[in-house]
C-alpha atoms as a PDB file:
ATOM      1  CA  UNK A   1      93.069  71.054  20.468  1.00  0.00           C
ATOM      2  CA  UNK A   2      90.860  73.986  20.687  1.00  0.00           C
ATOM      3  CA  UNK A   3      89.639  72.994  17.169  1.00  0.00           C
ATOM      4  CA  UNK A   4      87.963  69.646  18.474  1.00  0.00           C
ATOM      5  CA  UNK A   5      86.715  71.466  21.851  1.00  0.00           C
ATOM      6  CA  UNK A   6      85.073  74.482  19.852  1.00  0.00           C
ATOM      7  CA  UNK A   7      83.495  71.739  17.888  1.00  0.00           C
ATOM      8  CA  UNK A   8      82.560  69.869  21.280  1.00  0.00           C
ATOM      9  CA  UNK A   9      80.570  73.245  22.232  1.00  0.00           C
ATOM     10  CA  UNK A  10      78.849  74.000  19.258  1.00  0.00           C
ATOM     11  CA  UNK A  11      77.247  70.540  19.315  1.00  0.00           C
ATOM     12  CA  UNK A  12      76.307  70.896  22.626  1.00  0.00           C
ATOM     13  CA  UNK A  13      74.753  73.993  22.169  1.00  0.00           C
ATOM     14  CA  UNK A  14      72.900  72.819  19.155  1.00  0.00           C
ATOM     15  CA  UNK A  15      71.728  69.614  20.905  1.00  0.00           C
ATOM     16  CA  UNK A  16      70.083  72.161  23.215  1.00  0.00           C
ATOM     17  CA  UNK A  17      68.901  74.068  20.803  1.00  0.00           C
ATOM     18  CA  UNK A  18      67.072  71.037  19.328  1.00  0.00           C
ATOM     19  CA  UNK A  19      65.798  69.666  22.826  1.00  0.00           C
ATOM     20  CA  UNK A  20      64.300  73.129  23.812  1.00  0.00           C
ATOM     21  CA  UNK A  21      62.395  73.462  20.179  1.00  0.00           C
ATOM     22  CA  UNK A  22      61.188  69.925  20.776  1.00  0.00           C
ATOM     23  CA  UNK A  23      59.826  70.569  24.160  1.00  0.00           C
ATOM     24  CA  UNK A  24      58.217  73.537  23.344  1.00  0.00           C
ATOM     25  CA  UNK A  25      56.520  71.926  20.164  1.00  0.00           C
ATOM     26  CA  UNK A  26      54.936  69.233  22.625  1.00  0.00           C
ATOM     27  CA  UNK A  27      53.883  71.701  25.094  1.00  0.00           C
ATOM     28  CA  UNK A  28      51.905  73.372  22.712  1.00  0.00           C
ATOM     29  CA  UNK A  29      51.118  69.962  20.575  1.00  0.00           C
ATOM     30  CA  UNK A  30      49.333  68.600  24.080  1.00  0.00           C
ATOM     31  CA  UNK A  31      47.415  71.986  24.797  1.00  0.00           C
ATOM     32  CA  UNK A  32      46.432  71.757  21.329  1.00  0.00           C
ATOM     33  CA  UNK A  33      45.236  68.199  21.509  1.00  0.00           C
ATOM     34  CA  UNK A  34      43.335  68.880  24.360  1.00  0.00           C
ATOM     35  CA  UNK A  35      41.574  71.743  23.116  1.00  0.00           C
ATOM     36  CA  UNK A  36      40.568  69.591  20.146  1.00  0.00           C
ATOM     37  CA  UNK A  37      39.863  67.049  21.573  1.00  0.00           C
ATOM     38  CA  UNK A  38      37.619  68.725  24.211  1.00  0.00           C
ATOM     39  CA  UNK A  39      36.021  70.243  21.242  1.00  0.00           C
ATOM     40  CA  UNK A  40      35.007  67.133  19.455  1.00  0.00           C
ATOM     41  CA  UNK A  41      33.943  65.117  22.510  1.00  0.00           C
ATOM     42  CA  UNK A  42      31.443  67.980  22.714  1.00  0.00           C
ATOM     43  CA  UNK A  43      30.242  68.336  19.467  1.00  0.00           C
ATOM     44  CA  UNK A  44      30.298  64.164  19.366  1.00  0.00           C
ATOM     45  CA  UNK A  45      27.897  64.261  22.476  1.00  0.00           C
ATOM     46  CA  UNK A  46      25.494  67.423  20.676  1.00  0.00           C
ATOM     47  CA  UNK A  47      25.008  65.706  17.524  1.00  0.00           C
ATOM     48  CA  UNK A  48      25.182  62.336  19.131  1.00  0.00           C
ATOM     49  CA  UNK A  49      27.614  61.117  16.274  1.00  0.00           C
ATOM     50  CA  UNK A  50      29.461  58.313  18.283  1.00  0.00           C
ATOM     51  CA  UNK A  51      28.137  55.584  20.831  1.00  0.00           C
ATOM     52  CA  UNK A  52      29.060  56.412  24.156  1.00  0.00           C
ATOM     53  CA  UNK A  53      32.209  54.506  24.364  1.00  0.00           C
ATOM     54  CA  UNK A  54      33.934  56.866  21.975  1.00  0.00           C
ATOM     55  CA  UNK A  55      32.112  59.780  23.564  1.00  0.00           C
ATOM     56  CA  UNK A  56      33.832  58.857  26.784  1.00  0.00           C
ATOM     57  CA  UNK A  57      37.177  58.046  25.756  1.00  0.00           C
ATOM     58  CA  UNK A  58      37.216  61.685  23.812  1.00  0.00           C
ATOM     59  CA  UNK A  59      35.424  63.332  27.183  1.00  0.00           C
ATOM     60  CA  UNK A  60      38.811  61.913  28.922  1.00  0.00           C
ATOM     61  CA  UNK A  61      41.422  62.650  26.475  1.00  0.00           C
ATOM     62  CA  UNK A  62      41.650  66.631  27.709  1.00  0.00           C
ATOM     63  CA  UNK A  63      42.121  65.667  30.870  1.00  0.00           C
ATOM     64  CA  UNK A  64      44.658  63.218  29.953  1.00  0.00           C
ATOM     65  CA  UNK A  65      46.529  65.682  27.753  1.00  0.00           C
ATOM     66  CA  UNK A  66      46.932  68.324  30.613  1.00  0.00           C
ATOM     67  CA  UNK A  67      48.299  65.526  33.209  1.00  0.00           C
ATOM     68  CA  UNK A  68      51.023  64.689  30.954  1.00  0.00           C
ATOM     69  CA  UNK A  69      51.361  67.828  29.792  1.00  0.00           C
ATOM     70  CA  UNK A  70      51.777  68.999  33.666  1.00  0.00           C
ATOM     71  CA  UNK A  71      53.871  65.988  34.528  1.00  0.00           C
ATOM     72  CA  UNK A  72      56.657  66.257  31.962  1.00  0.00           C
ATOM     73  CA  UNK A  73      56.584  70.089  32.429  1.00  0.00           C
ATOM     74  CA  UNK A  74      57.355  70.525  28.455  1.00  0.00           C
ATOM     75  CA  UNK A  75      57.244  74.654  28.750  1.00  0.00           C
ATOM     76  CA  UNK A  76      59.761  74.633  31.823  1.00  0.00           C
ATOM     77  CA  UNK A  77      61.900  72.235  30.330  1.00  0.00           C
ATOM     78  CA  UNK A  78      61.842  74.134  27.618  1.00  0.00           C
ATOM     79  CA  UNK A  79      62.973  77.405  29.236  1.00  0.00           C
ATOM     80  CA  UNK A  80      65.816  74.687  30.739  1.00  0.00           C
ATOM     81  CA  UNK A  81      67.176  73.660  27.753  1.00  0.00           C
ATOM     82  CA  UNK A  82      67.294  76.744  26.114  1.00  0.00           C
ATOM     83  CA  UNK A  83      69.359  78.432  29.216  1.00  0.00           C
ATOM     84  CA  UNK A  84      71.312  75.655  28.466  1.00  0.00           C
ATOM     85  CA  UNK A  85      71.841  76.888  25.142  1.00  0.00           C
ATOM     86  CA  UNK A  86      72.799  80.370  25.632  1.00  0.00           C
ATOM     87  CA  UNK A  87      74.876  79.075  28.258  1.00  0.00           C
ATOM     88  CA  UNK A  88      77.189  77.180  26.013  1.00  0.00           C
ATOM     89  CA  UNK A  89      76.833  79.118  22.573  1.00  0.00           C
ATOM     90  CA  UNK A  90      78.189  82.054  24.957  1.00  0.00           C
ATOM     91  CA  UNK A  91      81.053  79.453  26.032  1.00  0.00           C
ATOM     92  CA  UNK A  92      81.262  78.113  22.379  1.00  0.00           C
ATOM     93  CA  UNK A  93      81.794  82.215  21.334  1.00  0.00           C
ATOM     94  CA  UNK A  94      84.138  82.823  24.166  1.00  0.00           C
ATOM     95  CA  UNK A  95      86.830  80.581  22.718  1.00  0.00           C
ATOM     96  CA  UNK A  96      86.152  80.915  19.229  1.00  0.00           C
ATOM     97  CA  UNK A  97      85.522  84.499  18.557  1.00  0.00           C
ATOM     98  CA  UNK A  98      87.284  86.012  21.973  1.00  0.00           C
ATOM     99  CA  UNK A  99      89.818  83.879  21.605  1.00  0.00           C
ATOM    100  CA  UNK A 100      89.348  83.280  25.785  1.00  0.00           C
ATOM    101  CA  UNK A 101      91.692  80.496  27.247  1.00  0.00           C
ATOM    102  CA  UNK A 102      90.370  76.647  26.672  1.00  0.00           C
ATOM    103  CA  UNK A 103      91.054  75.639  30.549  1.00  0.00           C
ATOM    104  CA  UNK A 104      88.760  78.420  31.594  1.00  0.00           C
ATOM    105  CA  UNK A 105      85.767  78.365  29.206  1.00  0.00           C
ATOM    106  CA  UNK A 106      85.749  74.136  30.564  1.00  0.00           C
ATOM    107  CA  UNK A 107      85.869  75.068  34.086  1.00  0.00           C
ATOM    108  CA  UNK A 108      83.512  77.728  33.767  1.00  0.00           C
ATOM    109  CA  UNK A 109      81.206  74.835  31.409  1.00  0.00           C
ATOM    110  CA  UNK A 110      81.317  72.605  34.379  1.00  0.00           C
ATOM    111  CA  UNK A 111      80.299  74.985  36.754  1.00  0.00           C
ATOM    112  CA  UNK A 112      77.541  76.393  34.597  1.00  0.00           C
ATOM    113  CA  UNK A 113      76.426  72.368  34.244  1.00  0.00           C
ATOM    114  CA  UNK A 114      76.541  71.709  37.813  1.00  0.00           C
ATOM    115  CA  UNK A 115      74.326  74.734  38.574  1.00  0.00           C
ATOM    116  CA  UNK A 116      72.030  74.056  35.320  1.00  0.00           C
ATOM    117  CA  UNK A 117      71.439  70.148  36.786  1.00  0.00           C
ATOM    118  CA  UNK A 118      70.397  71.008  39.943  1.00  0.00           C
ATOM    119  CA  UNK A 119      67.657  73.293  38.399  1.00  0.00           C
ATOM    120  CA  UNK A 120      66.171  70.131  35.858  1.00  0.00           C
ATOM    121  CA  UNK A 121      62.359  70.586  35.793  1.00  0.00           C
ATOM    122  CA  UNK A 122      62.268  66.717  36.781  1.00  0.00           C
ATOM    123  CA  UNK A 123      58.316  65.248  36.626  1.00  0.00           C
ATOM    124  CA  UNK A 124      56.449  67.395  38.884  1.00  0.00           C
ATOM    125  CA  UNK A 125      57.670  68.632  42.366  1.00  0.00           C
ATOM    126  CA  UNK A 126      58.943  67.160  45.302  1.00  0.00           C
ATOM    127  CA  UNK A 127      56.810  67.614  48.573  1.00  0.00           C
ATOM    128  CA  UNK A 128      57.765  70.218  50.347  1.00  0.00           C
ATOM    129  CA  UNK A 129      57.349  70.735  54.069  1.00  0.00           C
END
């Protein structure tokens, strides 16, 4: 039984692992596109190399790129998913290389989860009074 729960954990925790990479890679991947972007609208508009159309839609796209970069809050999910990990590779090394009781390491996963879900970075923040 532990067997199939140590295996449970380590997928978890690599799932995270994965998640938190991926997030990170788009934060940076929008910045990035919105720097370039930026960049070429400008030099586009200097060297007057598009009509104005195209000048316009790349004027917008850095704007565009930081709202959704700042409404799916990539970087803080990030940091989320990767507490997430260390959370549960901890768990995951608990039971496998402590040798710490099953029953405990899944209580102590569900409270970690519980306190881990009501911290999600969900898209952008409530009002606050």
């Amino acid at each position: 039984m532990t067997e199939s729960f140590a295996d449970d954990l380590r997928q978890r925790y690599r799932a995270c692992r994965l998640r938190g990479r991926a997030n990170y890679c788009a934060a940076y991947l929008f910045l990035i596109l919105a720097v370039s972007s930026s960049a070429v609208a400008t030099l586009s508009v200097a060297a007057e190399l598009w009509p104005k159309a195209v000048n316009a839609v790349l004027a917008a796209l850095p704007g565009a790129m930081y709202l959704v970069n700042r409404q799916f809050r990539f970087e803080e999910r990030s940091k989320w998913w990767f507490e997430k990990f260390y959370v549960i590779e901890g768990l995951y090394r608990g039971l496998v290389r402590e040798r710490r009781d099953e029953a405990e390491i899944s209580k102590e996963l569900t409270l970690q989860s519980k306190a881990l879900a009501a911290r999600w970075p969900g898209f952008g923040k409530a009002p606050t009074q």
